[in-house]
Protein backbone atom coordinates (compact mmCIF):
# COMPACT_ATOMS: atom_id res chain seq x y z
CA UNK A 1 -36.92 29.58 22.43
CA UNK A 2 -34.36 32.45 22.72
CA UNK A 3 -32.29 34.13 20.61
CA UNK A 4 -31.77 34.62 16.50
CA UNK A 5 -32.23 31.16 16.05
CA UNK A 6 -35.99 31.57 17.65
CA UNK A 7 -36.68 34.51 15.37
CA UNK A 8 -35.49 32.68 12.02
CA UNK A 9 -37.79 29.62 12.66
CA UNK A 10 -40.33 32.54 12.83
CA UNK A 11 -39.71 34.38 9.48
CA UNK A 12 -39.22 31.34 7.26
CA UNK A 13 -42.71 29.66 8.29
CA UNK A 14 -44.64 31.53 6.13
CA UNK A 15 -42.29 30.87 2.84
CA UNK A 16 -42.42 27.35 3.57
CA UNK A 17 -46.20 27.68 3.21
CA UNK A 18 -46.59 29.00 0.18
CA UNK A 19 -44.09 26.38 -1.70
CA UNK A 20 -46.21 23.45 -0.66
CA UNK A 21 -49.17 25.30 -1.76
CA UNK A 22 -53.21 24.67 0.15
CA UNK A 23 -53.20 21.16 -0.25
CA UNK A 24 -50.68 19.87 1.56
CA UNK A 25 -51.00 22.98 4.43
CA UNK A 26 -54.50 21.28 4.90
CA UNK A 27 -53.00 17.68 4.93
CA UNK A 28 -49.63 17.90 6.01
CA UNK A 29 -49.77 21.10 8.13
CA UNK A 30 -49.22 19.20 11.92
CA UNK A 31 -46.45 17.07 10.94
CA UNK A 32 -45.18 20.11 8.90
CA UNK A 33 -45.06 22.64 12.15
CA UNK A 34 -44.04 19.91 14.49
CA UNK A 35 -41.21 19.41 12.25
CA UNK A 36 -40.14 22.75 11.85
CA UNK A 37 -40.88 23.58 15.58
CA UNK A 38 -38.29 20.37 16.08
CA UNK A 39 -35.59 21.94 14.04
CA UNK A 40 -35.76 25.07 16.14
CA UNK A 41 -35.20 23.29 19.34
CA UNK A 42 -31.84 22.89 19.44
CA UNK A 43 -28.97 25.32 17.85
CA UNK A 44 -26.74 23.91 15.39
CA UNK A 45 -23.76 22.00 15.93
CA UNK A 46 -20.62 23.77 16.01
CA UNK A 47 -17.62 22.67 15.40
CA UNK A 48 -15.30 22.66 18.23
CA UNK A 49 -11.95 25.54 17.51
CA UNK A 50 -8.76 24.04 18.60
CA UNK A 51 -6.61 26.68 20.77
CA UNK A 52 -3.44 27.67 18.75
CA UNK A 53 -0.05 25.98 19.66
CA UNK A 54 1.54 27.47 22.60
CA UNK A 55 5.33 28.41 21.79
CA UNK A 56 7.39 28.79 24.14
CA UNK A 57 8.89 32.32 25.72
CA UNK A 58 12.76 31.92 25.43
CA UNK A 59 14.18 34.98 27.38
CA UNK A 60 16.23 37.23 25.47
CA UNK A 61 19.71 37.33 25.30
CA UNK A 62 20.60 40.30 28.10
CA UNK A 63 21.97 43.76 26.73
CA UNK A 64 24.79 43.56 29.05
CA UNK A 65 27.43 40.68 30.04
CA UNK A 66 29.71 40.72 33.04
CA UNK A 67 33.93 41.15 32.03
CA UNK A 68 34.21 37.13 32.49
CA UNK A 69 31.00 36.26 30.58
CA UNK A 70 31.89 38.65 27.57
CA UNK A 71 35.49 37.40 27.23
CA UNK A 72 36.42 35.58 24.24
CA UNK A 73 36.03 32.07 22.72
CA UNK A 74 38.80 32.06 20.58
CA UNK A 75 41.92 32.81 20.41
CA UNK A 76 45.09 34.27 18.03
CA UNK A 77 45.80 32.38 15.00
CA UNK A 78 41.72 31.37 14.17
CA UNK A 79 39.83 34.58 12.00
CA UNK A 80 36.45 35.26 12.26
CA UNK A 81 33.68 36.56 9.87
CA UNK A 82 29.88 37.30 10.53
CA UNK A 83 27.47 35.64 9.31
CA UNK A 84 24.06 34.35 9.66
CA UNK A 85 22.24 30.90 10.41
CA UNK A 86 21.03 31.06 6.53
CA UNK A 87 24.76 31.26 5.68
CA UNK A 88 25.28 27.77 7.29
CA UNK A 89 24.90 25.16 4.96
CA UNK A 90 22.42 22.45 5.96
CA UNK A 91 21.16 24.48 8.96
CA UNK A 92 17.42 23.73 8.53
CA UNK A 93 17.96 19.93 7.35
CA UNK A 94 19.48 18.99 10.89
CA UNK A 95 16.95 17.44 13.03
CA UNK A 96 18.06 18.91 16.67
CA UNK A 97 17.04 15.18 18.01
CA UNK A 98 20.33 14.59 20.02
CA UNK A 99 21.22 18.34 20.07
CA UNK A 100 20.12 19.21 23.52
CA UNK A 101 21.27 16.44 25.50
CA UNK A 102 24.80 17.08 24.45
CA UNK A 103 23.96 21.35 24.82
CA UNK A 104 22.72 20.21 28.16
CA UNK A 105 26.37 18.07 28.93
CA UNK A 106 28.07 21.29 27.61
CA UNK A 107 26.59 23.66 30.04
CA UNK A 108 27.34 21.01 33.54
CA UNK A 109 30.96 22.87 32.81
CA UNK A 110 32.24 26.24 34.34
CA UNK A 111 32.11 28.48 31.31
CA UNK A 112 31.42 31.58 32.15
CA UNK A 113 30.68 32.86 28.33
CA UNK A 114 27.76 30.45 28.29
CA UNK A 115 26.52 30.51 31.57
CA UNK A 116 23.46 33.04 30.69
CA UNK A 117 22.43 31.03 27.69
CA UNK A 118 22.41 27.95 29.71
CA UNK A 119 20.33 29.59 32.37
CA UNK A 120 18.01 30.66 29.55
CA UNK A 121 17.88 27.32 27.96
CA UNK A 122 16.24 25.60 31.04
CA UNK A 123 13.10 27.06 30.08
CA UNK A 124 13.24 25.32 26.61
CA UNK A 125 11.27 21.73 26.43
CA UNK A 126 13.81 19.40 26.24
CA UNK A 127 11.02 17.48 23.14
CA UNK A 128 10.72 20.67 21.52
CA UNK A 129 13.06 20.50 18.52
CA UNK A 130 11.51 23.67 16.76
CA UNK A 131 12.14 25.77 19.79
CA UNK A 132 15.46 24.67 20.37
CA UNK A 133 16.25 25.76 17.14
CA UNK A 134 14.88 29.41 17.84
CA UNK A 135 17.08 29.43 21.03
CA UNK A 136 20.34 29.16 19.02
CA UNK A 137 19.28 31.47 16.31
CA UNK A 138 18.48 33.57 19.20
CA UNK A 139 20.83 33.84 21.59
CA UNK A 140 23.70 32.86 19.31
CA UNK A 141 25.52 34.87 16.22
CA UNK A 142 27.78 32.50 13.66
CA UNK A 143 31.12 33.50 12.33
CA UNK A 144 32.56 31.76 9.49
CA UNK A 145 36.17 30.68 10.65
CA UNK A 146 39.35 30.90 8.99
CA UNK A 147 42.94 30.40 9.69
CA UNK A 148 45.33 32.97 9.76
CA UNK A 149 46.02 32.66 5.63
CA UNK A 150 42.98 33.15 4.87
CA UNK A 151 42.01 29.32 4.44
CA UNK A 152 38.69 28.64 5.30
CA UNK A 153 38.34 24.56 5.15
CA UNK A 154 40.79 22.20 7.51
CA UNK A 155 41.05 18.91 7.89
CA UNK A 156 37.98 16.88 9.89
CA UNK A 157 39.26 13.47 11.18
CA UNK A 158 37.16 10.51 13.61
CA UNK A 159 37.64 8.87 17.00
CA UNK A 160 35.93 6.13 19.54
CA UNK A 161 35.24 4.12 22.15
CA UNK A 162 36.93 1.06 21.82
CA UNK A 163 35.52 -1.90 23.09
CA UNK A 164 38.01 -4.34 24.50
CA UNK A 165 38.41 -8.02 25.88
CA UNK A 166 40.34 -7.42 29.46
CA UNK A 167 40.89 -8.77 32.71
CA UNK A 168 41.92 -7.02 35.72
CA UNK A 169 45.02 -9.62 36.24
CA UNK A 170 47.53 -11.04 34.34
CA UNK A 171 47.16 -14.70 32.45
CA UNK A 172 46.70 -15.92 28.80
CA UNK A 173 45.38 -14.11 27.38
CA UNK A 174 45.72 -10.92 29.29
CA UNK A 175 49.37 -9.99 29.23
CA UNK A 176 49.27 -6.77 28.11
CA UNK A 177 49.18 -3.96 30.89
CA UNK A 178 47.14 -0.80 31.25
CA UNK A 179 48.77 1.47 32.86
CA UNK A 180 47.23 3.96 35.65
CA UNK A 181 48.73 7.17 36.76
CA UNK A 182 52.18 7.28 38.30
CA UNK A 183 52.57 8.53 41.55
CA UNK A 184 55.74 9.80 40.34
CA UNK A 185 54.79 11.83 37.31
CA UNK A 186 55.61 15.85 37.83
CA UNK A 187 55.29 18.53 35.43
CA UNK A 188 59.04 19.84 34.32
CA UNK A 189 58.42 23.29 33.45
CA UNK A 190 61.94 24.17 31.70
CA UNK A 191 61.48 21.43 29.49
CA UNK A 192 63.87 22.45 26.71
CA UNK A 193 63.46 19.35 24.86
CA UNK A 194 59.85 19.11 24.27
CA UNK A 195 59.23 16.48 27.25
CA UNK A 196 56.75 18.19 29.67
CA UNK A 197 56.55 15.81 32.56
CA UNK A 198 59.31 14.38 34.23
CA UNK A 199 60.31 11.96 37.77
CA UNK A 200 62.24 13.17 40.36
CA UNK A 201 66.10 11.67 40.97
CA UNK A 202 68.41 12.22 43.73
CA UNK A 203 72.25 12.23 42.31
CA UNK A 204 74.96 13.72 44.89
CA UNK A 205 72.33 14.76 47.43
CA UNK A 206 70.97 16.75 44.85
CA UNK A 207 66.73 16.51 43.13
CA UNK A 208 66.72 16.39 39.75
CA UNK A 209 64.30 16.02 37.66
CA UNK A 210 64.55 13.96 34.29
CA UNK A 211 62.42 13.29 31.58
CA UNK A 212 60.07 10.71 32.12
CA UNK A 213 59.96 7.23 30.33
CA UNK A 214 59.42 6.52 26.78
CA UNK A 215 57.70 4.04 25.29
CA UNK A 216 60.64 2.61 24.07
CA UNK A 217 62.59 2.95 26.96
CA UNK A 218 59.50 1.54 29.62
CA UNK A 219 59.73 -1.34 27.10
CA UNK A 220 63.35 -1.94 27.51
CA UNK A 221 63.82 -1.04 31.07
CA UNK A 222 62.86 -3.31 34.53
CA UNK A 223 63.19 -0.77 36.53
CA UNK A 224 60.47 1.70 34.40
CA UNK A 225 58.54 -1.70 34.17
CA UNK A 226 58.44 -2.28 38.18
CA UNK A 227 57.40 1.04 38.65
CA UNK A 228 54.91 1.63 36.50
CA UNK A 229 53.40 -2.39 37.54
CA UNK A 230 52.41 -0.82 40.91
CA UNK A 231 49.74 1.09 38.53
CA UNK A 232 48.26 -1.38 36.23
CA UNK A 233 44.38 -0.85 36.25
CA UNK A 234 44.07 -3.15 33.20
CA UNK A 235 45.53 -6.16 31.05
CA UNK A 236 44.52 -6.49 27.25
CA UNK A 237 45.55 -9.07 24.77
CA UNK A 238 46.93 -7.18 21.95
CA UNK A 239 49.92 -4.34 21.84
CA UNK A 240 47.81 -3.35 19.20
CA UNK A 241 44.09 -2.71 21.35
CA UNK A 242 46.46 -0.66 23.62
CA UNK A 243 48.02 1.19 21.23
CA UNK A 244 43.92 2.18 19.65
CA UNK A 245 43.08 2.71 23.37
CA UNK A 246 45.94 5.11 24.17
CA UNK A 247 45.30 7.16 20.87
CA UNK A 248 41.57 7.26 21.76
CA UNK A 249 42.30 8.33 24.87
CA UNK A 250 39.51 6.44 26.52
CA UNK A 251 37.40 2.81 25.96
CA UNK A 252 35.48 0.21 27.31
CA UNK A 253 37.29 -3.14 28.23
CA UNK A 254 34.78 -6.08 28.83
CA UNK A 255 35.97 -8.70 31.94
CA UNK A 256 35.73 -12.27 32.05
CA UNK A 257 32.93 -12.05 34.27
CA UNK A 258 30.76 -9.68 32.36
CA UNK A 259 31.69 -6.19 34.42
CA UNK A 260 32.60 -3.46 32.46
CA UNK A 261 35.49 -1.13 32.85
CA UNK A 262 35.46 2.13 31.45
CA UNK A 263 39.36 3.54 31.09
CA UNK A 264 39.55 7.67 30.61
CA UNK A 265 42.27 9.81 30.20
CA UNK A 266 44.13 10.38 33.46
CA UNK A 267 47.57 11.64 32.23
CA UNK A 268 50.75 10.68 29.66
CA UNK A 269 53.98 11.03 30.34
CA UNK A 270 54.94 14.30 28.68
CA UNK A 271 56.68 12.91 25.54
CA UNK A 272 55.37 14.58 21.67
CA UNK A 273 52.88 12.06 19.67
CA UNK A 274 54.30 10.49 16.93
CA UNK A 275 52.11 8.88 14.29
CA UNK A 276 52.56 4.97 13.63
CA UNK A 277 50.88 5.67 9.99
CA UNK A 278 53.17 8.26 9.58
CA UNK A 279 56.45 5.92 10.22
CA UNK A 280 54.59 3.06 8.47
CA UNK A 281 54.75 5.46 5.38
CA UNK A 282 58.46 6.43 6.03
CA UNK A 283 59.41 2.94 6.66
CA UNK A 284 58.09 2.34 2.95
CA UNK A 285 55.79 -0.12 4.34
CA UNK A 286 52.64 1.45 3.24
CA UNK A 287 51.45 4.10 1.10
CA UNK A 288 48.60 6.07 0.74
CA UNK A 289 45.92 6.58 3.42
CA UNK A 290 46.79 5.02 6.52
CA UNK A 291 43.29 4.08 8.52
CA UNK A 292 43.34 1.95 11.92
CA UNK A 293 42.29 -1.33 9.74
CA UNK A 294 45.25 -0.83 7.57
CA UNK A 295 47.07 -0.64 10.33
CA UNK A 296 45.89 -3.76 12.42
CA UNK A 297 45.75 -5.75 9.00
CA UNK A 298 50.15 -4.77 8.56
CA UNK A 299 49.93 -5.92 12.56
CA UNK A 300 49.04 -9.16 11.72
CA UNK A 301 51.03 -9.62 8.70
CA UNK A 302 54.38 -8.23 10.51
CA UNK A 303 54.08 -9.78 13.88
CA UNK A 304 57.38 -9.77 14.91
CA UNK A 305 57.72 -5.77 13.57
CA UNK A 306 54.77 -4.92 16.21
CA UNK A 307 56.93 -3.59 19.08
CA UNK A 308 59.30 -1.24 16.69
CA UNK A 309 56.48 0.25 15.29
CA UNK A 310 54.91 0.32 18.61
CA UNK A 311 58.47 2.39 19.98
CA UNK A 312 57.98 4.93 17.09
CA UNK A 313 55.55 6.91 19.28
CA UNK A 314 57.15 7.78 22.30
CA UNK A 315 53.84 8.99 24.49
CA UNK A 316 52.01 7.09 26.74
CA UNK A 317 49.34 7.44 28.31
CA UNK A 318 47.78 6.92 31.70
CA UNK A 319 44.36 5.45 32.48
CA UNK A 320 41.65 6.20 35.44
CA UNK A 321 39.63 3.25 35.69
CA UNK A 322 35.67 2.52 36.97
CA UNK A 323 34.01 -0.35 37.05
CA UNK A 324 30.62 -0.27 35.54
CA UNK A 325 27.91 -2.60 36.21
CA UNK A 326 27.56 -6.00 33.59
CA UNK A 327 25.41 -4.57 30.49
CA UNK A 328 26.65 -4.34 26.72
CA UNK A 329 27.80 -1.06 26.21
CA UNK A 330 25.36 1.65 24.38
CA UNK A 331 25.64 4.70 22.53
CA UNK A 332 27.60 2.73 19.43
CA UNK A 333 28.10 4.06 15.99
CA UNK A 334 24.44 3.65 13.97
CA UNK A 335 24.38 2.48 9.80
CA UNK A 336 22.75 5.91 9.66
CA UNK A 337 24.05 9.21 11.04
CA UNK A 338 21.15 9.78 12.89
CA UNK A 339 22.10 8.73 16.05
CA UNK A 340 19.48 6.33 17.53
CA UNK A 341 19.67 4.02 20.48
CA UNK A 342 16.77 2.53 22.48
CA UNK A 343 18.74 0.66 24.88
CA UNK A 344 20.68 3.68 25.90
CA UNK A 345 19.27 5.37 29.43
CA UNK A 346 20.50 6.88 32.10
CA UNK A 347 20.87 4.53 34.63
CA UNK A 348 22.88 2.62 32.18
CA UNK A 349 26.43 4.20 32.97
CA UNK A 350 27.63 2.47 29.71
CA UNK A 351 25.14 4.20 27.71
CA UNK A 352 26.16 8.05 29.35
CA UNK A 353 29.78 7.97 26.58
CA UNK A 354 33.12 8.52 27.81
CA UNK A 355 34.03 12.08 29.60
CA UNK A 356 36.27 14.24 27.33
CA UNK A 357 38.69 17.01 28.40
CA UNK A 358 36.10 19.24 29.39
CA UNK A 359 34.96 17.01 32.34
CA UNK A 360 31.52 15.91 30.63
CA UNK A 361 30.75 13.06 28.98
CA UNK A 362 30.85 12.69 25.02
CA UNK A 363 27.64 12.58 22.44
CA UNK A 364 28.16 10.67 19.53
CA UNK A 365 28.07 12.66 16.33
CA UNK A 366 27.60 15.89 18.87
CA UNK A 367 31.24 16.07 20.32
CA UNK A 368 34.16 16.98 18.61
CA UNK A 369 38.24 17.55 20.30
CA UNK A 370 39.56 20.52 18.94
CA UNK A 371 43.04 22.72 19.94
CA UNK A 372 41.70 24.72 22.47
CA UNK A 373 44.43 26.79 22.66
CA UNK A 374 42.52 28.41 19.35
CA UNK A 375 38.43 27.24 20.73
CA UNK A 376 37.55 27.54 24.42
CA UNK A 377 36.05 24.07 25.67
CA UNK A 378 32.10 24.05 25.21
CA UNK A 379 31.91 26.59 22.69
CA UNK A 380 29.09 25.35 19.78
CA UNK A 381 30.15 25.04 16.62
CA UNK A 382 28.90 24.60 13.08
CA UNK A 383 30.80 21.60 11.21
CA UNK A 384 30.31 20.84 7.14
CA UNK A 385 32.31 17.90 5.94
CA UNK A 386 31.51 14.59 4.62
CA UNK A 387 31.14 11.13 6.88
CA UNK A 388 31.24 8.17 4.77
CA UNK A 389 30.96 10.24 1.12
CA UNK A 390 27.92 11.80 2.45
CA UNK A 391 27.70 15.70 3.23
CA UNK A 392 27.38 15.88 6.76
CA UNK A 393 26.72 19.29 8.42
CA UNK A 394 25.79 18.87 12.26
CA UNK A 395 25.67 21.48 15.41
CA UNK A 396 28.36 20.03 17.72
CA UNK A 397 30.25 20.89 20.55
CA UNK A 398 33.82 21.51 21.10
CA UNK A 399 33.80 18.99 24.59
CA UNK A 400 37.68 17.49 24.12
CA UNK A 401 41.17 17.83 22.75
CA UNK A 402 43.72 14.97 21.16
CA UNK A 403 47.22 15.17 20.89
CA UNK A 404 47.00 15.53 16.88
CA UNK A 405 44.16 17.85 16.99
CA UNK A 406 46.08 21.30 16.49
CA UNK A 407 45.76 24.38 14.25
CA UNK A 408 42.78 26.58 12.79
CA UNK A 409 39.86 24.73 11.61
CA UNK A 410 41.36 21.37 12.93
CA UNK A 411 38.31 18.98 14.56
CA UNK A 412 38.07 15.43 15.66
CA UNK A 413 34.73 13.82 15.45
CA UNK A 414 33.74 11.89 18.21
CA UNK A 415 31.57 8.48 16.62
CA UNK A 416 30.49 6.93 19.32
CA UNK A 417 31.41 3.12 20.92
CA UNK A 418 32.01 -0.46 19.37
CA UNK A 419 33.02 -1.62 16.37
CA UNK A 420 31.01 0.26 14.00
CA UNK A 421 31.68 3.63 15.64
CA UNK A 422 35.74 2.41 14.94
CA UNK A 423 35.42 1.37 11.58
CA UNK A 424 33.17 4.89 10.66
CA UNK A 425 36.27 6.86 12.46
CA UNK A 426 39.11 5.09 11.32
CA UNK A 427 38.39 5.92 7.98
CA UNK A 428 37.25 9.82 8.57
CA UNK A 429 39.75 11.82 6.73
CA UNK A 430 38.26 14.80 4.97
CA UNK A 431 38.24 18.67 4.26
CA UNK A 432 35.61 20.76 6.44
CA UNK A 433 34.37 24.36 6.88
CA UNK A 434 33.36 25.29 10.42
CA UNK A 435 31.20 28.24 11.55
CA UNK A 436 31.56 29.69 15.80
CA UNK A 437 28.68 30.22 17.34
CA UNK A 438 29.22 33.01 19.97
CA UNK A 439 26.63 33.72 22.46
CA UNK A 440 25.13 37.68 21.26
CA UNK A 441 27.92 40.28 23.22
CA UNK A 442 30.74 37.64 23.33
CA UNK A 443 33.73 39.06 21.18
CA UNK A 444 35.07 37.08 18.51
């Protein structure tokens, strides 16, 4: 034997001789030393030391940004205050599980203010909650927002998916058409009267270009009808479903023979949105809140009142249309906020969301539309509000825009697809605070 443990058996021998006194040395003295000599031959067990966690390196934010990289989110009309990630209320409590995959949508755009942070966020395990929370607090500083009176809580409203029954011809049920985008839609750039797009005329020899069709006056018109029936990528069985699908801007409609067909935003015809709640309540057919059940519910009552309502909101809007392949559609609206769906994947195009106005496609409870005349498309925010009664503060991302959505502190929650996600967003109307999160060197 080698070593202190060699030398220890030595010493304590003799001890261990005089507590058992002559007797049992002269008795017991072989087994005695044959023990002892057997507790000597081997060292004692150790307990194995597991090696600490490795974190992960996130590179630091660089000292110095290029002129397009440090030019700013926001714009006139929105105020800004620092602040810090402890400032945000609920910051700790979110659980980052469907953060990154909608951080990871936000950077497939061109923005050139987070173009370092996304480069820097590759290194970050996409698993790795904890560190994904270190990169924001890292490369990111909050400001608390406020509009230009000083208010600092706006109004925080829902949208969907819609999931609809369709066919891609006309017949009973199916009479209702979808349509695509014009081929004779231009933009009229004097447009004094609030109509942006337009269709050329010839009068006298001479172009002119005119305000394009109404809803009201497509409804009344054959000609506007003929046209726009060259472009029909869809036909639905309710005015109402189109009129939910062209204020959502996008949806799912479900064929007869199981395909899907997901309808995005390809255009409208230039005309100011005008809220059907809105002349429900003028009308004196409704008061209070106005939700998309209400209205479907007076639908149904006032059949024959379905188109006049339907002419009170003169824009329209154009669909592109792609065929999916036959699976129920994913990424729906969950009883609990925590978004969770095991059938989603990614070779499921249903389950990937619709694509908003910044070209990538949507994460439920992750994407909000904003005016982003005030918020540059992808930039993170902070949102506190309250879904269903419940407080709800999130990290989401500022991915589309809505006709409605306007003004400081103004967002637009994206829910998610289906039936549940609809009846969550339909009734979304409440007061929220919202915090920007500019990459470190970005102006506000």
């Amino acid at each position: 034997m080698r070593g202190f443990a060699a030398d220890s058996c030595r010493a304590d021998m003799p001890c261990a001789f005089t507590r058992l006194g002559r007797a049992l040395a002269r008795f017991a003295w072989p087994a005695l030393a044959a023990l002892l000599l057997a507790s000597c031959a081997s060292p004692p067990a150790v307990a194995p030391v597991s090696p600490a966690p490795q974190v992960p390196a996130i590179p630091a934010p660089p000292a110095a940004l290029s002129p397009s990289a440090a030019a700013p989110l926001t714009g006139a009309g929105l105020r800004l205050q620092a602040a810090s990630f402890a400032d945000l209320p609920g910051w700790q409590a979110d659980d980052f599980a469907d953060v990154w995959a909608a951080w990871q949508r936000d950077c497939r755009a061109p923005v050139p203010q987070l173009a370092a942070a996304c480069a820097a966020s590759a290194q970050v395990p996409a698993s790795d909650t904890a560190a994904q929370r270190r990169f924001f607090e890292q490369w990111f500083q909050p400001w608390q927002a406020s509009g230009a009176a000083g208010q600092d809580s706006g109004l925080v409203t829902g949208y969907y998916e819609p999931v609809l029954k369709g066919s891609l011809t006309p017949g009973w049920p199916y009479v209702v058409p979808i349509y695509g985008l014009p081929a004779d839609l231009v933009p009229r750039t004097d447009a004094a009267d609030g109509v942006t797009r337009g269709r050329v005329v010839w009068a006298g020899g001479r172009k002119e270009v005119l305000p394009y069709w109404s809803r009201a006056q497509i409804s009344a018109d054959p000609q506007a009808q003929a046209v726009l029936g060259r472009k029909v990528v869809a036909w639905l069985e309710s005015p109402v479903d189109a009129l939910f699908l062209q204020v959502q801007g996008s949806g799912l409609v479900e064929l007869p023979d199981g395909r899907m067909l997901r309808l995005s935003y390809g255009g409208d015809n230039g005309w100011p949105y005008k809220s059907v709640g809105r002349w429900l309540l003028d009308q004196g057919e409704l008061r209070g809140t106005v939700t998309m059940q209400i209205i479907r519910a007076w639908a149904q009552m006032h059949p024959t009142r379905v188109p006049q309502m339907l002419d009170a909101n003169p824009r329209v809007v154009f669909f592109n249309a792609t065929l999916l392949r036959p699976q129920a559609p994913a990424n729906p609206m969950p009883t609990s906020l925590a978004l969770r769906d095991p059938a989603a994947s990614a070779a499921d195009p249903t389950a990937r969301g619709p694509t908003g106005a910044l070209g990538v496609p949507l994460t439920a409870l992750r994407s909000v539309a904003v005016d982003k005349r005030l918020l540059t498309l992808g930039t993170p925010l902070w949102l506190a509000t309250t879904v269903a009664g419940q407080p709800f503060a999130r990290l989401v991302f500022a991915q589309d825009v809505g006709s409605a959505i306007t003004g400081p502190l103004r967002a637009d929650l994206f829910f998610g697809t289906g039936d549940a996600a609809g009846d969550a967003a339909g009734r979304q109307q409440s007061p929220g605070r919202m915090w920007v999160l500019l990459p470190r060197g970005v102006p506000p």
